[in-house]
N, C-alpha and C. Protein backbone atom coordinates (compact mmCIF):
# COMPACT_ATOMS: atom_id res chain seq x y z
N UNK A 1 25.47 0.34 -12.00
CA UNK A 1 24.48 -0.59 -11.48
C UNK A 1 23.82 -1.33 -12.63
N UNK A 2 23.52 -2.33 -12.49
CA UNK A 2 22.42 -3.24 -13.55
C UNK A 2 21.41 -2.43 -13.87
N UNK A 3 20.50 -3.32 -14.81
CA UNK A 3 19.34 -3.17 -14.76
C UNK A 3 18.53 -3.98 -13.92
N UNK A 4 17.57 -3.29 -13.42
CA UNK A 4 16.58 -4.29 -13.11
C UNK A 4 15.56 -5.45 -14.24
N UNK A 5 15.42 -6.51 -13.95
CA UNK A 5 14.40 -7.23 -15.17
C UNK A 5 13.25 -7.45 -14.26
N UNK A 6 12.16 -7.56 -15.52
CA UNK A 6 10.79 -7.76 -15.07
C UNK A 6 10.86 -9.38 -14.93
N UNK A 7 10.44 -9.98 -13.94
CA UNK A 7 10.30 -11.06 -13.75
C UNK A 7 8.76 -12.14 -13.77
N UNK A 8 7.83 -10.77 -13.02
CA UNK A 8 6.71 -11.25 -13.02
C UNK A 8 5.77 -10.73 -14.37
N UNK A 9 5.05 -11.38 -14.89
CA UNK A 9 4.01 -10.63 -16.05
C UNK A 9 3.17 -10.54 -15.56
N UNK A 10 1.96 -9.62 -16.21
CA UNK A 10 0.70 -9.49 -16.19
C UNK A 10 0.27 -8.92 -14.10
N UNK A 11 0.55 -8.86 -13.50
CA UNK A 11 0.67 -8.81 -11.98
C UNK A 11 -0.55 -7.77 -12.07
N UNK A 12 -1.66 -8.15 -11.36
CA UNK A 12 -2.48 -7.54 -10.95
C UNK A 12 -3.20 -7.65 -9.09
N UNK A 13 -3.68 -6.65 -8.58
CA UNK A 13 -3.91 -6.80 -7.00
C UNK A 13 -5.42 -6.95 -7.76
N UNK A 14 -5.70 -8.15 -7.08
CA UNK A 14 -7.36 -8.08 -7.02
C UNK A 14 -8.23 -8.00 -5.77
N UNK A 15 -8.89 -7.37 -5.55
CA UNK A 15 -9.67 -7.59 -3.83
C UNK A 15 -10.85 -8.04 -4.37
N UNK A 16 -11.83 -8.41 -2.46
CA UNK A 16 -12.85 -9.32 -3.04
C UNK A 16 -14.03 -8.36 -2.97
N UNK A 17 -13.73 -6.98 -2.74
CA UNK A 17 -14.60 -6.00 -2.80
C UNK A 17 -14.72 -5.13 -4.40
N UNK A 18 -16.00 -5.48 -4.49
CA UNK A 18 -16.10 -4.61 -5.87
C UNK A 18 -15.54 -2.96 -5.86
N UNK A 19 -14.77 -2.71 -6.38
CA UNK A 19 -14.04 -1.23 -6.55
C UNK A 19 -13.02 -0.95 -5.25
N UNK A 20 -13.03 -1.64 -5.10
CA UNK A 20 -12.07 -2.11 -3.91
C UNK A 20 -12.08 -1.17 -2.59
N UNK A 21 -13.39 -1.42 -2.22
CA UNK A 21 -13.89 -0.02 -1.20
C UNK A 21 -14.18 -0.98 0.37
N UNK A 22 -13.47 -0.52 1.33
CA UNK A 22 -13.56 -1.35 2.36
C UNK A 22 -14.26 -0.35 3.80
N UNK A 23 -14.90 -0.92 4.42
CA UNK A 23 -15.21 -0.22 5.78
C UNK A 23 -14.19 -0.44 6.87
N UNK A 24 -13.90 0.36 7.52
CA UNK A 24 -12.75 0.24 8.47
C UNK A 24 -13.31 -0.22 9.62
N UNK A 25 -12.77 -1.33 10.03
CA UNK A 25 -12.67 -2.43 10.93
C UNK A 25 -12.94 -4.01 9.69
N UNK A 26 -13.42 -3.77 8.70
CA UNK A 26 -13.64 -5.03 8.00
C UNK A 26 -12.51 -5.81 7.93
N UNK A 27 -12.45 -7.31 7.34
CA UNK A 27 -11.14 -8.02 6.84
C UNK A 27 -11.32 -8.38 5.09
N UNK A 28 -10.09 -7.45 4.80
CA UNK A 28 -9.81 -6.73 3.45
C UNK A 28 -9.15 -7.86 3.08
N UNK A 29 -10.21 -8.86 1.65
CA UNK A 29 -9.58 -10.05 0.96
C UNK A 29 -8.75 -9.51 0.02
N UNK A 30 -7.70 -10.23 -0.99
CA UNK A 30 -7.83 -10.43 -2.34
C UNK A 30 -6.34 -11.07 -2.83
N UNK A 31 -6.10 -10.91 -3.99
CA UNK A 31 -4.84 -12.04 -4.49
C UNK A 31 -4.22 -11.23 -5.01
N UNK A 32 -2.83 -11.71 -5.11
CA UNK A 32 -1.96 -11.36 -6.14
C UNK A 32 -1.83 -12.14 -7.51
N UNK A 33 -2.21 -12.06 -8.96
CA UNK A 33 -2.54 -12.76 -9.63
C UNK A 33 -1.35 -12.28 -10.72
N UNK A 34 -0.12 -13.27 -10.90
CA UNK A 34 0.42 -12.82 -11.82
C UNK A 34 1.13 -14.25 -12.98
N UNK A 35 1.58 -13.84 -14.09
CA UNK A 35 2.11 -15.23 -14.91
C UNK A 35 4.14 -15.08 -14.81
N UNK A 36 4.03 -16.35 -15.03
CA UNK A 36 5.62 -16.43 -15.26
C UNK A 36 5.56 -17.29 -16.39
N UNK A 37 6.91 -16.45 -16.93
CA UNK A 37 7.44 -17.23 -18.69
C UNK A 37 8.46 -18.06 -18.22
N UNK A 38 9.18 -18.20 -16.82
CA UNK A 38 9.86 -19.39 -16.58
C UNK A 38 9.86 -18.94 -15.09
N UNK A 39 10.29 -20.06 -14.36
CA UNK A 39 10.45 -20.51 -13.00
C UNK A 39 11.36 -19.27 -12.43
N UNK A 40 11.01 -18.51 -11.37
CA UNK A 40 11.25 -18.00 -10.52
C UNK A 40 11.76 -18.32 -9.43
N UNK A 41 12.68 -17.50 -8.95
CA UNK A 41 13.69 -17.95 -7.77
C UNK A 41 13.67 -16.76 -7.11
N UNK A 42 13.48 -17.14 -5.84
CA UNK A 42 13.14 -16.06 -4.87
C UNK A 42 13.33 -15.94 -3.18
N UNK A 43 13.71 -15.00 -2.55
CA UNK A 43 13.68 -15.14 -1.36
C UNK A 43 12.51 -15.01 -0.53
N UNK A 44 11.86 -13.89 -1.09
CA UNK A 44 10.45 -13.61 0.04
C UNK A 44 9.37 -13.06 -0.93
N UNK A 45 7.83 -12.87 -1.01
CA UNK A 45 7.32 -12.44 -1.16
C UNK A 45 6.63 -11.56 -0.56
N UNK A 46 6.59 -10.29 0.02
CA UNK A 46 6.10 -9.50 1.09
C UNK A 46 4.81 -8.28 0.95
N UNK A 47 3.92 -8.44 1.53
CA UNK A 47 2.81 -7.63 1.08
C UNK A 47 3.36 -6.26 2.75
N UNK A 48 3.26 -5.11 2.02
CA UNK A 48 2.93 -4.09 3.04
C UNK A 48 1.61 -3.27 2.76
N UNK A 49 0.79 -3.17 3.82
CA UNK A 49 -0.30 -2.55 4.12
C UNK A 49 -0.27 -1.40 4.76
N UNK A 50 -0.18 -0.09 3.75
CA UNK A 50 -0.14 1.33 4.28
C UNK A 50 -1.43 2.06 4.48
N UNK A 51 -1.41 3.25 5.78
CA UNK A 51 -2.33 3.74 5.77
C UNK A 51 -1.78 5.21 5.86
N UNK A 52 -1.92 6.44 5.84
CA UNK A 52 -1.60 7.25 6.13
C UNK A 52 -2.39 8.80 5.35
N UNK A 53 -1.93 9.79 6.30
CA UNK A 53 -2.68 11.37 6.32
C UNK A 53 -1.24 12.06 5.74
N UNK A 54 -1.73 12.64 4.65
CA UNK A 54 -0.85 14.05 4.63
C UNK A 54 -1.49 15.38 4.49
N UNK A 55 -1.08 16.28 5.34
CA UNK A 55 -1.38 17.59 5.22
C UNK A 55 -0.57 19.00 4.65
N UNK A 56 -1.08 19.89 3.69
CA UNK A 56 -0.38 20.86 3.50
C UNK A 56 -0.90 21.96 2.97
N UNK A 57 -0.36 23.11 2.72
CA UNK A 57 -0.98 24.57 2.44
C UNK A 57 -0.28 25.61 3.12
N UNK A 58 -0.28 26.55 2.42
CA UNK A 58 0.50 27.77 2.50
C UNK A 58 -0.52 28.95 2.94
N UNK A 59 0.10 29.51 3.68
CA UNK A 59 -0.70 30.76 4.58
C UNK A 59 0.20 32.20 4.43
N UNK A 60 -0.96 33.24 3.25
CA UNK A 60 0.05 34.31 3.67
C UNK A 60 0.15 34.97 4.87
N UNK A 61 1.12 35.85 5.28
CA UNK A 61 0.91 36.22 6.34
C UNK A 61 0.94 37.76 5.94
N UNK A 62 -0.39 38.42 6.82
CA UNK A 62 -0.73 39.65 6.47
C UNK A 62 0.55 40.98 7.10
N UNK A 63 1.20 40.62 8.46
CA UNK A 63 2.27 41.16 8.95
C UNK A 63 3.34 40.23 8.16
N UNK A 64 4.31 40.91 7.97
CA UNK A 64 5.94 40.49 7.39
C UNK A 64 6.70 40.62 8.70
N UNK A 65 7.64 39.69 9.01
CA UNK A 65 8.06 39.66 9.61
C UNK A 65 9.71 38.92 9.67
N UNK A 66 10.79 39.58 9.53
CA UNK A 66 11.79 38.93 9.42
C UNK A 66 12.01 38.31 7.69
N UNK A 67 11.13 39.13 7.01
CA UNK A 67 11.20 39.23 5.68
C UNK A 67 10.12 37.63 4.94
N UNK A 68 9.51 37.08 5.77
CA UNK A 68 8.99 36.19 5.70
C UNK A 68 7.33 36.52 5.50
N UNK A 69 6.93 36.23 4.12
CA UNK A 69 5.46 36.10 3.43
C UNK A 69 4.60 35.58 3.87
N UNK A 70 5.56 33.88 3.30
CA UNK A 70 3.95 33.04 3.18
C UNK A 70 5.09 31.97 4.57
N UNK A 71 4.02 30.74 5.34
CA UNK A 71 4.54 30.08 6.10
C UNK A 71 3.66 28.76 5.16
N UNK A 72 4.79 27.93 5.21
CA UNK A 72 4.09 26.53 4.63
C UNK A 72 3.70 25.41 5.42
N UNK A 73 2.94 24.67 5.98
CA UNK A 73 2.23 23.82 6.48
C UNK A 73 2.45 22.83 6.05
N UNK A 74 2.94 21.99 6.33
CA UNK A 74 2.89 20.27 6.08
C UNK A 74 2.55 19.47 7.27
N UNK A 75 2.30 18.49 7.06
CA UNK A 75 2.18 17.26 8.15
C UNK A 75 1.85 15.85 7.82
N UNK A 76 2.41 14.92 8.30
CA UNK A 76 2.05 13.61 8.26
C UNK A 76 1.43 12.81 9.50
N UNK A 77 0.36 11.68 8.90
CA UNK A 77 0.29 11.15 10.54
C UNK A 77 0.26 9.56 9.73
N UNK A 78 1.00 8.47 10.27
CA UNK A 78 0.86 6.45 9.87
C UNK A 78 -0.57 6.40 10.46
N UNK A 79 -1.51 5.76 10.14
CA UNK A 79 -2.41 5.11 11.20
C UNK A 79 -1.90 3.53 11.44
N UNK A 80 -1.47 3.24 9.93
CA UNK A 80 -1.10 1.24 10.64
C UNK A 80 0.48 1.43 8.86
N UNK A 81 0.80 0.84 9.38
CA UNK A 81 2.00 0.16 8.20
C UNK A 81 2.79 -1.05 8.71
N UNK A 82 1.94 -2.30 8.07
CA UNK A 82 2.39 -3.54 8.43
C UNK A 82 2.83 -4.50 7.59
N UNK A 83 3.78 -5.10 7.56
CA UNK A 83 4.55 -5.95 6.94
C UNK A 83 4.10 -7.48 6.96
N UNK A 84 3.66 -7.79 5.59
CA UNK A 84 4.23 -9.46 6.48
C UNK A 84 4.42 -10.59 5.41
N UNK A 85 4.97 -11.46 5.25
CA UNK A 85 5.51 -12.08 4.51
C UNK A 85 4.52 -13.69 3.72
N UNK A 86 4.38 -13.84 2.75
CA UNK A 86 3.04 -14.35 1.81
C UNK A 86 3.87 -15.07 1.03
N UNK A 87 5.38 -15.42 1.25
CA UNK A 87 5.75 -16.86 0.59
C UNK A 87 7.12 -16.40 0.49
N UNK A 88 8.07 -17.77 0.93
CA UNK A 88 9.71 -17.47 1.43
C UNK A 88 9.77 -16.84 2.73
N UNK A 89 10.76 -16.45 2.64
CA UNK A 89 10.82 -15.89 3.89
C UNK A 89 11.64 -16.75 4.96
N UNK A 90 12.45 -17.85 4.25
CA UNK A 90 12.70 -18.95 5.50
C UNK A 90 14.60 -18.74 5.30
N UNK A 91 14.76 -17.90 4.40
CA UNK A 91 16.55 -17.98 4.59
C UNK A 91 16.96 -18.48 3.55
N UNK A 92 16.27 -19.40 3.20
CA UNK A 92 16.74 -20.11 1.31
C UNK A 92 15.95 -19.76 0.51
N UNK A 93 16.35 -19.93 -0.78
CA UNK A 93 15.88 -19.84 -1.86
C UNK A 93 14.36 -20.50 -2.16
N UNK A 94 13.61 -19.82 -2.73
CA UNK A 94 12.40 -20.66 -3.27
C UNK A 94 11.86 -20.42 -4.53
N UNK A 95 11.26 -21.55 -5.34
CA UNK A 95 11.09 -21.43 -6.51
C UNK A 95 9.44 -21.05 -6.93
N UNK A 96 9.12 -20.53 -7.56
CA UNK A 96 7.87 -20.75 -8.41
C UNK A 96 7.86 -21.04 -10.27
N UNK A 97 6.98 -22.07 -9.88
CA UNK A 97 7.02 -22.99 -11.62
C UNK A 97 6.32 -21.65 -12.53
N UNK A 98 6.81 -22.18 -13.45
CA UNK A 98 6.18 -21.54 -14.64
C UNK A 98 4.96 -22.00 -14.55
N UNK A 99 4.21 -20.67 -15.08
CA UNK A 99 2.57 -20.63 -16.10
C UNK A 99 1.77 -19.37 -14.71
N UNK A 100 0.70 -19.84 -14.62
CA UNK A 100 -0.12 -18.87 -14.11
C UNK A 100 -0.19 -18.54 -12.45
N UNK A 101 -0.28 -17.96 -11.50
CA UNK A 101 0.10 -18.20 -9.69
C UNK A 101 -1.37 -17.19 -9.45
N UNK A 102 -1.78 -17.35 -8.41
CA UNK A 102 -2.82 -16.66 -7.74
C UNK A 102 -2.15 -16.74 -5.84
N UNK A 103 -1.88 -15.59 -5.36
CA UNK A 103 -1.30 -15.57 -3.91
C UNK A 103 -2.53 -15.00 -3.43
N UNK A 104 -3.21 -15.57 -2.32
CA UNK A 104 -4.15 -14.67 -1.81
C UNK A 104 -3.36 -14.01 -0.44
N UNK A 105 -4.09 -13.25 -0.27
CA UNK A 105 -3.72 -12.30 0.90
C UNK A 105 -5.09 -11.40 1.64
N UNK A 106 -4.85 -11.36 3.64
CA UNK A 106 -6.00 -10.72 4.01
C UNK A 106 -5.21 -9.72 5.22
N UNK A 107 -5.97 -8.65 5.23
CA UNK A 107 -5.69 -8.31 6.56
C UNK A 107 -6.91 -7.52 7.28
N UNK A 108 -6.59 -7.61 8.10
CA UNK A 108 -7.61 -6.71 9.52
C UNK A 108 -7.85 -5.37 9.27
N UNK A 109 -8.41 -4.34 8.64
CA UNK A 109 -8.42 -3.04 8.76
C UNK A 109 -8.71 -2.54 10.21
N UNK A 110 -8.06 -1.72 10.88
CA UNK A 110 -7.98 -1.32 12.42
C UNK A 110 -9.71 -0.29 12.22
N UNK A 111 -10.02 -0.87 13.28
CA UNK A 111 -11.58 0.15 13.57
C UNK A 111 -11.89 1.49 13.58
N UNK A 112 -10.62 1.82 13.78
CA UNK A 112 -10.80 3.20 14.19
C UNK A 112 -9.78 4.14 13.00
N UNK A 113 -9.63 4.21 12.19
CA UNK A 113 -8.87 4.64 11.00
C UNK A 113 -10.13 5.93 10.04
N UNK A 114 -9.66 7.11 9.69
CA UNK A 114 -10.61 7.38 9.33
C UNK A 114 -11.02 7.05 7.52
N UNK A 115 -11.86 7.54 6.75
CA UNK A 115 -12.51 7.72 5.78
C UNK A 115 -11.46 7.86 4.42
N UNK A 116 -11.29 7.35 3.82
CA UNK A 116 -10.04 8.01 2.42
C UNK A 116 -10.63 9.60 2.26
N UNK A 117 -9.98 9.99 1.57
CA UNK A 117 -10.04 11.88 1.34
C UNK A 117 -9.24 12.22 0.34
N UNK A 118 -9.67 12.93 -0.26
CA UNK A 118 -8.63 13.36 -1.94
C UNK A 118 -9.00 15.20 -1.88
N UNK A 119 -7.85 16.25 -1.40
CA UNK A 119 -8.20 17.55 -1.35
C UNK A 119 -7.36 18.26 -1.36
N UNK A 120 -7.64 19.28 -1.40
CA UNK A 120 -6.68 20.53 -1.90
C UNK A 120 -5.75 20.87 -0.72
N UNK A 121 -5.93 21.02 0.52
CA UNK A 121 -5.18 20.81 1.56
C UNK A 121 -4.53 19.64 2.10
N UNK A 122 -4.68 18.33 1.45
CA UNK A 122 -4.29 17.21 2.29
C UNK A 122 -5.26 15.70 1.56
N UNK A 123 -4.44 14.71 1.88
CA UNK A 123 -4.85 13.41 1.48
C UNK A 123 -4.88 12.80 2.74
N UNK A 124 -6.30 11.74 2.61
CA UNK A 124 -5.76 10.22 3.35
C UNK A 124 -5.92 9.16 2.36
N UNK A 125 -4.81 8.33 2.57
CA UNK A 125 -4.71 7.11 1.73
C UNK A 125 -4.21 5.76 2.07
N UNK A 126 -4.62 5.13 1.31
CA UNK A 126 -4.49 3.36 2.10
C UNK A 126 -3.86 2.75 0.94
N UNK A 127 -2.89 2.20 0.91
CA UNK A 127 -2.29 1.16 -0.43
C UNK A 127 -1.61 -0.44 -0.04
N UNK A 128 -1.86 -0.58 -0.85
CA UNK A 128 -0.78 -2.06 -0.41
C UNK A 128 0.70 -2.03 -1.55
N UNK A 129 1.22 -2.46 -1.30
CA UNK A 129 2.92 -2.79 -1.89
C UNK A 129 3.04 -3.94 -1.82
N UNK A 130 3.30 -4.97 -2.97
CA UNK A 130 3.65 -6.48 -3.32
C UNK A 130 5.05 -5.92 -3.31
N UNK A 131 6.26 -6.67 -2.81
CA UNK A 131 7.27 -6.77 -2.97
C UNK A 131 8.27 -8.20 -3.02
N UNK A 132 8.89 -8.47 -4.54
CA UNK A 132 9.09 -9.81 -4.58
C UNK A 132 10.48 -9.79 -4.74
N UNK A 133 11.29 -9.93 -4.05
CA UNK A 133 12.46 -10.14 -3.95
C UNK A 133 13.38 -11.46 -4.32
N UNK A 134 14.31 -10.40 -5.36
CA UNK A 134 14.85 -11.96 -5.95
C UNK A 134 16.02 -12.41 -5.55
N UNK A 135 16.47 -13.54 -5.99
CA UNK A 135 18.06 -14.07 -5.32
C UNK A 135 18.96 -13.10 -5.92
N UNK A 136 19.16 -12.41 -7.18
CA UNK A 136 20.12 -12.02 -7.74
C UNK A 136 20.27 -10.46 -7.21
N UNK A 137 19.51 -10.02 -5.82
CA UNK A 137 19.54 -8.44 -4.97
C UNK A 137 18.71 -7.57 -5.84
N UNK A 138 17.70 -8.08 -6.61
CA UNK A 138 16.80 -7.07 -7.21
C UNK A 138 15.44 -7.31 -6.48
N UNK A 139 14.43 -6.18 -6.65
CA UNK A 139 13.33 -6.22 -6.21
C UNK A 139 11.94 -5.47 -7.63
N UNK A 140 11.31 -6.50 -7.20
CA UNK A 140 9.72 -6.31 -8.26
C UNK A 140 8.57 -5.54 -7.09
N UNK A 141 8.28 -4.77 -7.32
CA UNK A 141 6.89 -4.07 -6.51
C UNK A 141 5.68 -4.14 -7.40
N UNK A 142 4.92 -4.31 -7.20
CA UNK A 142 3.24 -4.09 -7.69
C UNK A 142 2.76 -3.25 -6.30
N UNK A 143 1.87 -2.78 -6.64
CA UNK A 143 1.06 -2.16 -5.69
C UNK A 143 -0.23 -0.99 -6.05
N UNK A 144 -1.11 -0.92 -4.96
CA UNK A 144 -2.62 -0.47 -5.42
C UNK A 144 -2.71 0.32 -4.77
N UNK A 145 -3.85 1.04 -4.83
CA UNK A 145 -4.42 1.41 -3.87
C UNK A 145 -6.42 1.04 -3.44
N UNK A 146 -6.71 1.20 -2.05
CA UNK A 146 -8.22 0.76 -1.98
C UNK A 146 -8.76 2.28 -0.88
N UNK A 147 -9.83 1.93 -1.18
CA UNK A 147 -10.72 3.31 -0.40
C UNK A 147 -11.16 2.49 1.19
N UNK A 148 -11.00 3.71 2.18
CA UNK A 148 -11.84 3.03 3.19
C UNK A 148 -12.97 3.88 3.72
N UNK A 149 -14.26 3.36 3.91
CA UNK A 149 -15.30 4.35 4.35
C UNK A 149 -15.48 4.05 6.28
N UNK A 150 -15.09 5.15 6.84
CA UNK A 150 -15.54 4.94 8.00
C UNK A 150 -17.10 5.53 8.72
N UNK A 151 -17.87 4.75 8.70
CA UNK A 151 -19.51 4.66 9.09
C UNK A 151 -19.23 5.74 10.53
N UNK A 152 -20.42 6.93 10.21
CA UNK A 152 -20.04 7.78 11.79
C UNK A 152 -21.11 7.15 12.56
N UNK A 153 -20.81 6.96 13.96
CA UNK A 153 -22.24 6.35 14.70
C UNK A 153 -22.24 7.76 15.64
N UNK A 154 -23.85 7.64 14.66
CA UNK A 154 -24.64 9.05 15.08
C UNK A 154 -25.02 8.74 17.10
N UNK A 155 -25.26 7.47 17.52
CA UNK A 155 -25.86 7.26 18.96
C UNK A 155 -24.33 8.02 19.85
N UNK A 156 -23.59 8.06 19.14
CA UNK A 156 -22.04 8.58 20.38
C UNK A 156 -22.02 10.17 20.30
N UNK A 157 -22.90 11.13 19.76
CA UNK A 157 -22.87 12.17 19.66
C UNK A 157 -23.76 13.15 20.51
């Protein structure tokens, strides 16, 4: 197989939230800000917006049974993973000139999604994936990640 080449420089996700901390239901701004040392040729530019839970941990078990200790726990749950396309995308080729590009990009955070979480049993996490796909069957990714805080409303309790 080839190598892959770097095509884009400098590629940074910027949002319009300081530390890039969003409340769930808000609409989550920001750009893709990257340079080119020459003109780019490309089919699509595609932002995906992930959300997702993982769970895990190991449980001994105080009876043995069938020679079996510990039982391991995993789990996953998507809340949203959406695709959508932020330049090309039409079947032909498209170019971007040399020097500096700013792509903005927004989406909807769903209302009901819970809180980010970083723990010893389990993560929730939210990222985005830039994916820039070139004519020659290679692909460039950038990608971040942002926090989401979900506000509890104490009146539903």
């Amino acid at each position: 197989m080839g190598t892959q080449r770097e095509e884009i420089k400098n590629a940074i996700i910027s949002f319009n939230e300081p530390n890039a901390v969003f409340y769930s239901g808000q609409l989550m701004k920001g750009n893709l800000k990257f340079e080119l040392n020459k003109p780019l040729h490309y089919i699509a530019i595609n932002i995906q917006y992930i959300g997702e839970c993982y769970v895990f941990g190991i449980e001994e078990q105080i009876e043995v049974y069938n020679g079996v200790k510990h039982i391991k726990y995993e789990g996953r749950e998507e809340y949203f993973n959406v695709v959508h396309c932020l330049s090309g995308g039409s079947g032909s080729t498209s170019v971007l000139a040399t020097g500096p590009h700013s792509i903005p990009f927004s989406y909807q955070l769903p209302s009901n999604i819970p809180s980010s979480f970083k723990g010893d049993k389990g993560t929730v996490i939210y990222s985005i994936i830039i994916s820039v796909l070139m004519t020659e069957f290679t692909k460039q990714e950038i990608s971040e990640t942002f926090d989401v805080i979900s506000p509890a409303d104490l009146n539903q309790f």
